[in-house]
Protein backbone atom coordinates (compact mmCIF):
# COMPACT_ATOMS: atom_id res chain seq x y z
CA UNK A 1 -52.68 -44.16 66.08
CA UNK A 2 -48.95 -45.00 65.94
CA UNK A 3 -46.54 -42.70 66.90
CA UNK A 4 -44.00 -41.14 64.19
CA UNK A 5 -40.28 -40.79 63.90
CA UNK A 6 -38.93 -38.44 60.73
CA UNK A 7 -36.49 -40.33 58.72
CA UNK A 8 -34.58 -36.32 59.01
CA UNK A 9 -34.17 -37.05 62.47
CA UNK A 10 -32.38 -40.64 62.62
CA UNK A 11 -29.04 -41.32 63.68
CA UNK A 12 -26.99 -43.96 62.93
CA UNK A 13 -27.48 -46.91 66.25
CA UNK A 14 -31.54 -45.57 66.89
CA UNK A 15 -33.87 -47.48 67.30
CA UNK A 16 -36.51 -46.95 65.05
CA UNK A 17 -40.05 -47.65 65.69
CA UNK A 18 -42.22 -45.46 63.28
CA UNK A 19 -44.54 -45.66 59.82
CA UNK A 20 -43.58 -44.17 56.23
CA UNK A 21 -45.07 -44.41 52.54
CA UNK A 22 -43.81 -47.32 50.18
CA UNK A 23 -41.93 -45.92 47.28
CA UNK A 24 -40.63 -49.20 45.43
CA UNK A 25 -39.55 -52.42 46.97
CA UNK A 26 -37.07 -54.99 45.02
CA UNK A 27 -37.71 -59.03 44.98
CA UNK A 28 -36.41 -61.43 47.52
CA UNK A 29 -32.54 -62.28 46.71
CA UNK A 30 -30.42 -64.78 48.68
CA UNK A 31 -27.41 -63.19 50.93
CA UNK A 32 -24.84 -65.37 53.10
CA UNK A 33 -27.01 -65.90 56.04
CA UNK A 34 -30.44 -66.18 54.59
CA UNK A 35 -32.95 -64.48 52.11
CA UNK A 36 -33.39 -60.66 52.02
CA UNK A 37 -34.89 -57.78 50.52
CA UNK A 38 -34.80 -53.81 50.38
CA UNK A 39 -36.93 -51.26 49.82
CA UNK A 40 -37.55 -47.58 50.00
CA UNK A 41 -39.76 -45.50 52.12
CA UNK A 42 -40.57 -41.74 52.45
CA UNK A 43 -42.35 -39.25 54.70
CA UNK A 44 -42.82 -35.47 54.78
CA UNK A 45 -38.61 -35.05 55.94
CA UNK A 46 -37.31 -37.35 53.40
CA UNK A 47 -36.15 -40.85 52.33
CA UNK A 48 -34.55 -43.88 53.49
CA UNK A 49 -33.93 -47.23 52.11
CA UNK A 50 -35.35 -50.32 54.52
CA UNK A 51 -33.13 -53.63 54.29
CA UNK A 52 -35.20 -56.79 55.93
CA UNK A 53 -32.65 -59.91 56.85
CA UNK A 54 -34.35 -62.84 57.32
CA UNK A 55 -32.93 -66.18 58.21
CA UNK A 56 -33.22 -69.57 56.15
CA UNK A 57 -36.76 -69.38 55.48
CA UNK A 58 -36.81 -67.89 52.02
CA UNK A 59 -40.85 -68.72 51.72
CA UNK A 60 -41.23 -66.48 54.83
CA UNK A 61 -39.43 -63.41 53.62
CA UNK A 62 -41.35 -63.89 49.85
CA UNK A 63 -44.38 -63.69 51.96
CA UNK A 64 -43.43 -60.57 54.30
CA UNK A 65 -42.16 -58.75 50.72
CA UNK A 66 -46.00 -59.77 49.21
CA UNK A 67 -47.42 -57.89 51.80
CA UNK A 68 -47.30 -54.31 50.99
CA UNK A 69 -46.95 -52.65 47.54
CA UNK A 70 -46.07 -48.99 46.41
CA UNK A 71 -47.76 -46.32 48.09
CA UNK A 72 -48.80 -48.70 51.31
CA UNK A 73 -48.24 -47.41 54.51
CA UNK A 74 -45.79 -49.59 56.81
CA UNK A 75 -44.97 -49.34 60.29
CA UNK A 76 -41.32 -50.34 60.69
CA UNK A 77 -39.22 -51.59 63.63
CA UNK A 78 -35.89 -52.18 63.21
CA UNK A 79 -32.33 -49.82 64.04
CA UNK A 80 -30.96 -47.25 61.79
CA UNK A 81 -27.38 -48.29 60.03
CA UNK A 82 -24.79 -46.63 58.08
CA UNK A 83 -23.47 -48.06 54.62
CA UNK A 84 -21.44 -46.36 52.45
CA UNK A 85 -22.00 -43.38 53.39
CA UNK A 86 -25.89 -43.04 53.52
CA UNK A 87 -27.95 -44.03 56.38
CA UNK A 88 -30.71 -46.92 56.07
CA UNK A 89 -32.71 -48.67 58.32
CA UNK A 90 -32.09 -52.46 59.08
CA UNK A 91 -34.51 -55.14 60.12
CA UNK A 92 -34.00 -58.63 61.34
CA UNK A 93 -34.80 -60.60 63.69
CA UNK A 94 -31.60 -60.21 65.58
CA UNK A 95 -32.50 -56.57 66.03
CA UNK A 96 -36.34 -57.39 66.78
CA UNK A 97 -37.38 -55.66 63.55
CA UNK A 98 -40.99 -55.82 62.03
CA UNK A 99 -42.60 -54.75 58.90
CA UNK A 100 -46.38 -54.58 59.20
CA UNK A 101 -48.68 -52.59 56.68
CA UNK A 102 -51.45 -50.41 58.68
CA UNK A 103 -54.67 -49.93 57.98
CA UNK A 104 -56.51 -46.40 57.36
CA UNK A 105 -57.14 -44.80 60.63
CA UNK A 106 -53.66 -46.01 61.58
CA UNK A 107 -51.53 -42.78 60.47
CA UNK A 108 -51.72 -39.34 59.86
CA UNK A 109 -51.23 -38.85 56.29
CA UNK A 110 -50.20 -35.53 57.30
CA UNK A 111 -46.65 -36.77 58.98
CA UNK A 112 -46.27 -38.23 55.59
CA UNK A 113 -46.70 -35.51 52.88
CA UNK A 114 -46.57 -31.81 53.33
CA UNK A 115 -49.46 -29.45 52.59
CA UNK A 116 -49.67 -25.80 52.33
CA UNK A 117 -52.79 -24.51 54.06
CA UNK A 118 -53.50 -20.84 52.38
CA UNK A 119 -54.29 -22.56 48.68
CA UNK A 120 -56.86 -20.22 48.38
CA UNK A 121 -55.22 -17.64 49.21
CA UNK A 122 -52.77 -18.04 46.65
CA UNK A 123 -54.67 -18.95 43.92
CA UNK A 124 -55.85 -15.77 44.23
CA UNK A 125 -52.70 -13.71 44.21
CA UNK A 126 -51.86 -16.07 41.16
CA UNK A 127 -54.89 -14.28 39.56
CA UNK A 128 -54.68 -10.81 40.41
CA UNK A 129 -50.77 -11.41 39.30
CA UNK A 130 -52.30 -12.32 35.59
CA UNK A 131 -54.93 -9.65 35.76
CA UNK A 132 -52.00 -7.30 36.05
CA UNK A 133 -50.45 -8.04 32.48
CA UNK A 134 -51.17 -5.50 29.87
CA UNK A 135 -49.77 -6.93 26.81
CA UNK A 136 -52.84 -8.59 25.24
CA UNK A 137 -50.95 -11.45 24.14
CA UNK A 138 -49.36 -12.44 26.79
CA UNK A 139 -52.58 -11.73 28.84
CA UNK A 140 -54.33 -13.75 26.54
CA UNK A 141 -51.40 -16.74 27.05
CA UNK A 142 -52.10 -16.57 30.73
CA UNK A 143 -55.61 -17.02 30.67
CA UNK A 144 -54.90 -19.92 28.32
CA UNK A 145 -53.44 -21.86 31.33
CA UNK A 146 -54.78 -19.94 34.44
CA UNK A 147 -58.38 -19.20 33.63
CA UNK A 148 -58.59 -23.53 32.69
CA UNK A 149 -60.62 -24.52 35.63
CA UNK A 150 -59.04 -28.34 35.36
CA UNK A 151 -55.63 -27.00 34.88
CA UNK A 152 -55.48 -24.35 37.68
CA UNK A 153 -56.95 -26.95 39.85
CA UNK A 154 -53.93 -29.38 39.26
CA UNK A 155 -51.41 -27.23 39.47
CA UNK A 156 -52.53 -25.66 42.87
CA UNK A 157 -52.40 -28.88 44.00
CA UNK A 158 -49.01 -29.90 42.85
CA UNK A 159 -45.58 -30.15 44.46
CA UNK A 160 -42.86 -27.89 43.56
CA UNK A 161 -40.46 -31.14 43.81
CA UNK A 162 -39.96 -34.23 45.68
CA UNK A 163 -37.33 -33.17 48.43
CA UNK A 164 -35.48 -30.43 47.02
CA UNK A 165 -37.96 -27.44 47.49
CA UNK A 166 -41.55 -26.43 48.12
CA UNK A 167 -42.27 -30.24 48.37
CA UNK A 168 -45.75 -30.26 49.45
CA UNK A 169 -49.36 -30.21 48.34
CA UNK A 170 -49.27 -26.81 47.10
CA UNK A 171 -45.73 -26.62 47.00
CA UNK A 172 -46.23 -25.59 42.71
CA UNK A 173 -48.13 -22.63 43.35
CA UNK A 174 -46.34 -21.69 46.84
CA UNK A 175 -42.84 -21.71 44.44
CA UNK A 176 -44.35 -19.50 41.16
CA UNK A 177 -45.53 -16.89 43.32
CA UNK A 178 -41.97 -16.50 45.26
CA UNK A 179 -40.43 -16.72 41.87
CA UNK A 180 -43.02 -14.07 40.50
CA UNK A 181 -42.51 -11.46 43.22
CA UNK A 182 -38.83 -11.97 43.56
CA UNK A 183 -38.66 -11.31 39.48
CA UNK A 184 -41.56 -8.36 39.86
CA UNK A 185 -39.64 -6.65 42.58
CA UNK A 186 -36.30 -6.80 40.61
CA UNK A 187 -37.98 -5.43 37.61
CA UNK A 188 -38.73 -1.91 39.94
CA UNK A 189 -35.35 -1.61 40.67
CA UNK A 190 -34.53 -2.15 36.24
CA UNK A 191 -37.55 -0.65 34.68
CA UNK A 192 -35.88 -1.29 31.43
CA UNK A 193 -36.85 -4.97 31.77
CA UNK A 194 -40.28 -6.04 30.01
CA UNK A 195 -42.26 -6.21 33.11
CA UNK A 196 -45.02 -8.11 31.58
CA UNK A 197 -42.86 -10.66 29.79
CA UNK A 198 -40.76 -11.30 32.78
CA UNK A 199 -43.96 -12.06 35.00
CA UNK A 200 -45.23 -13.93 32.04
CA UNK A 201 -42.13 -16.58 32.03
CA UNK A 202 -42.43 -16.62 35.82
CA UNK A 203 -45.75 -17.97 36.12
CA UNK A 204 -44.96 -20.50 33.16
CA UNK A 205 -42.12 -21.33 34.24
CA UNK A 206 -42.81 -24.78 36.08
CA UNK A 207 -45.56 -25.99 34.47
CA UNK A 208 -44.45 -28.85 33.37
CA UNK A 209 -44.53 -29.97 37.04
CA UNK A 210 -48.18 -30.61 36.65
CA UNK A 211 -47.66 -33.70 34.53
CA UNK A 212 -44.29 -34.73 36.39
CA UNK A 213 -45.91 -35.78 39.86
CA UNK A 214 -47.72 -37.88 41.40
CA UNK A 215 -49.52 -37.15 45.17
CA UNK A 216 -50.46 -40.44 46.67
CA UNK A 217 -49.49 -41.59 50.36
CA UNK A 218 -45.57 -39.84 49.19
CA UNK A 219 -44.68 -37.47 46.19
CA UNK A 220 -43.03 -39.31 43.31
CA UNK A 221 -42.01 -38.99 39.88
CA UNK A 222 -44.75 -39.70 36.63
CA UNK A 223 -43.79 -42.26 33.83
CA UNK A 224 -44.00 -39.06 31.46
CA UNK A 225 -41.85 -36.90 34.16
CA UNK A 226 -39.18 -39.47 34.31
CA UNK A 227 -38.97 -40.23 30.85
CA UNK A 228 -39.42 -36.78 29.65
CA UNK A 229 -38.58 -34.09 32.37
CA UNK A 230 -40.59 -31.02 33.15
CA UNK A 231 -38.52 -29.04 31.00
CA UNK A 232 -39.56 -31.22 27.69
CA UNK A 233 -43.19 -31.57 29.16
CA UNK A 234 -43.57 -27.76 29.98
CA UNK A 235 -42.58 -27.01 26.32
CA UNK A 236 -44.87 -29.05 24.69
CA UNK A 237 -47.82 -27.85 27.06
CA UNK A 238 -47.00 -24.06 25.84
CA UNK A 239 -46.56 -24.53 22.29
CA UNK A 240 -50.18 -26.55 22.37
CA UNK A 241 -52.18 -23.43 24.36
CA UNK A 242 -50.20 -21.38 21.80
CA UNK A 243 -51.40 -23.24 18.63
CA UNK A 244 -55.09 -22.16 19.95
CA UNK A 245 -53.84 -18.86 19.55
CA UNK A 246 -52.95 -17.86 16.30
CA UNK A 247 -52.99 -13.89 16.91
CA UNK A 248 -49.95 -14.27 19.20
CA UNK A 249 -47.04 -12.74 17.82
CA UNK A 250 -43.92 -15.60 16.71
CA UNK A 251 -41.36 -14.05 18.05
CA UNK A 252 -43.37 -13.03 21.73
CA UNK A 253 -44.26 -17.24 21.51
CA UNK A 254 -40.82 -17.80 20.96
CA UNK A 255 -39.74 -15.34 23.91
CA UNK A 256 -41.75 -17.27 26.52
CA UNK A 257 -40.62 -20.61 25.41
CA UNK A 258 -36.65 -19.70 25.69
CA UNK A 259 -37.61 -18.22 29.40
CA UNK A 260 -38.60 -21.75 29.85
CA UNK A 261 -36.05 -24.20 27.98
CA UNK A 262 -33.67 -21.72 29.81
CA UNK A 263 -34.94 -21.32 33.35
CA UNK A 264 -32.20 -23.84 34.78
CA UNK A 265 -29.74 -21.93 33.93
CA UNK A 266 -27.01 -23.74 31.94
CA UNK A 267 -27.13 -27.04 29.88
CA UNK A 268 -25.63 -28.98 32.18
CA UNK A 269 -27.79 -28.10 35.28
CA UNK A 270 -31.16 -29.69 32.30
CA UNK A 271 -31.66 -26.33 30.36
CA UNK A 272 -31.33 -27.09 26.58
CA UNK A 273 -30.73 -23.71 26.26
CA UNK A 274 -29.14 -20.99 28.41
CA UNK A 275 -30.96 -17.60 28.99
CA UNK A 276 -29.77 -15.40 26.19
CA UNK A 277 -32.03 -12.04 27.29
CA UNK A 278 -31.72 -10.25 30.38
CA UNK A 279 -36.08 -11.44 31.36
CA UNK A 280 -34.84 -14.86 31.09
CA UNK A 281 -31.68 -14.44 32.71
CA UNK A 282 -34.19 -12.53 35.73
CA UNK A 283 -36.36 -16.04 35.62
CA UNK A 284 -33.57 -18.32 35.98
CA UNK A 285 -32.01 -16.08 39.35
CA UNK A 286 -34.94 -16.14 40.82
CA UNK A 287 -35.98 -19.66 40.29
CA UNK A 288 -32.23 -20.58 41.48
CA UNK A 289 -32.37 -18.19 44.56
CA UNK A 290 -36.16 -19.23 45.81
CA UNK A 291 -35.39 -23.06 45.98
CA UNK A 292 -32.09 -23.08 47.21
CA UNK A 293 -33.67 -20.85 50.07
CA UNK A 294 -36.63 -22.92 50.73
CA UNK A 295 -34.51 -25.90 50.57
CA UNK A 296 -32.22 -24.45 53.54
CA UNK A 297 -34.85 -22.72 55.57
CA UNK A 298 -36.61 -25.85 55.89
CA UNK A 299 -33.49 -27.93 56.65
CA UNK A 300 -33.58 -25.23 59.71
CA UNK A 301 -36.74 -25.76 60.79
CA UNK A 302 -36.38 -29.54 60.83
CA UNK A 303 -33.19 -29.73 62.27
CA UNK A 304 -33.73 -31.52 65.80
CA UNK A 305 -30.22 -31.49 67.15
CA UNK A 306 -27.91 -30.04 69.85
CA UNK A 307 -25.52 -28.61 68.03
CA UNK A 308 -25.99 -25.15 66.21
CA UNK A 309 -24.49 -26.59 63.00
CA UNK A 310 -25.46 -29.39 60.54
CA UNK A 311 -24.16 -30.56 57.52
CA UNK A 312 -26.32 -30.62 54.08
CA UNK A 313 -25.08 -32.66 51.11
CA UNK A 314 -27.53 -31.00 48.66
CA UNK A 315 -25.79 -27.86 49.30
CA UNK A 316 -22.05 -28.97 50.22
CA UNK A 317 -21.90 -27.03 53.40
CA UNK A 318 -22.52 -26.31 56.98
CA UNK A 319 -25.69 -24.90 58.21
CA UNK A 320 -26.07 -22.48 61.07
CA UNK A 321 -29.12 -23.06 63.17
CA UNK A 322 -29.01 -20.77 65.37
């Protein structure tokens, strides 16, 4: 089995030797010295875009780009380079770079895409977390989603996002629950929040997600999720499970729905609306706070470097390893 390098780990002037998943690839354009083409790759750390340089033989670089498509798994040789900015990995033949697609039985799919291992577990905390509300229509909601065998099944199964947080198999139902119990502890310390209506939002909070990716060989965006967003798609999911109930109060339907259109906090961050009630304003915190610190504990675990600091774009700021 070939070995692996994390595209986390590279520094610009390495030599890279390692497999990923095919996100996209562009066509074949002409450059000074030849033909080339780019494309971009993924594994469990991350993303990089691959550059191939080839020489005068245009037919043989149309070829090499014909080989592999989205979601194949390549093993790359090549160096890693810096343009603009961002790093990328070049290949050429001046650098004795390769492209070849592998074969099952040729990588660990697990080096490529992260999985949480206590799904089980978790599904049934998500349960006992519904069999805990007491308002009837808002249990009743809940059961809508949770006790749908098909739906429960997908979104157990989906990723939270695609780098950002809880990006993993599982990474969906690993997020609601921290978002859950950091909202259901908060409510102890205020017991004048609606307890049920705040764990209600949590737990519908993301479920758009479902229908906004993909899990092949690398997470990626759906045609519906990039078109529409999870926000738009979560909305329409809840208003359909509530038009099969038609006991539920209006104005408890219309609570749950701001908790969602609201649960990024401000327009400009993708919420059409910004939390206007305290149990919304609870959701959004809590959302906020548990992927910010999933994003950085896992940019600590991954970190494979000497020094006790490294620097992380996503969150404009040093971060202390040690």
């Amino acid at each position: 089995m070939a070995s692996k390098q994390l595209i986390s780990e590279f520094k610009p002037g390495e030599r890279v030797d390692s497999y990923f998943s095919v996100n996209y690839k562009k066509p074949v354009t002409d450059y000074k010295y030849g033909s080339m083409f780019e494309f971009r790759v993924a594994d469990r750390s991350g993303q990089i875009t691959v550059k191939y340089w080839g020489g005068g033989d245009k037919a043989a670089a149309e070829r090499l780009q014909a080989s592999f498509e989205r979601e194949d798994i390549v093993r790359i040789t090549g160096e890693v380079a810096e343009f603009r900015g961002q790093l990328e990995i070049s290949v050429s033949e001046k650098n004795g770079g390769t492209i070849r697609k592998l074969a099952d039985g040729e990588f660990d799919l697990g080096n490529l895409i992260r999985s949480y291992e206590n799904v089980d577990e978790m599904r049934l905390h998500l349960r006992r977390l519904v069999d805990s509300v007491r308002d009837k229509d808002l249990k009743a909601l809940l059961d809508a989603f949770f006790s749908d065998p098909e739906f429960t099944k997908a979104f157990s199964e989906a990723p939270a996002s695609i780098q950002l947080h809880s990006a993993a198999v599982g990474g969906l139902l690993h997020h609601t629950l921290n978002v859950a119990e950091l909202a259901l502890r908060t409510c102890d310390m205020h017991p004048q929040l609606d307890r049920d209506l705040v764990l209600a939002g949590a737990l519908l909070h993301d479920i758009g997600k479902v229908q906004s990716f993909k899990v092949t060989s690398n997470i990626s965006q759906t045609e519906e999720g990039n078109l529409l967003g999870h926000i738009t798609i979560g909305d329409q999911e809840l208003m359909r499970r509530v038009s099969s109930l038609p006991d539920i109060p209006a104005l408890t339907a219309s609570k749950i729905r701001h908790i969602l259109l609201s649960h990024h906090g401000k327009k400009e961050w993708g919420s059409p609306v910004e939390p206007m009630f305290p149990e919304a304003l609870l959701v959004h915190e809590a959302d906020d706070l548990d992927a910010k610190l999933d994003n950085m504990i896992t940019k600590r675990e991954e970190a494979v470097t000497e020094d006790d600091w490294i620097w992380d774009g996503r969150h404009s700021r040093l971060i202390y390893l040690k």
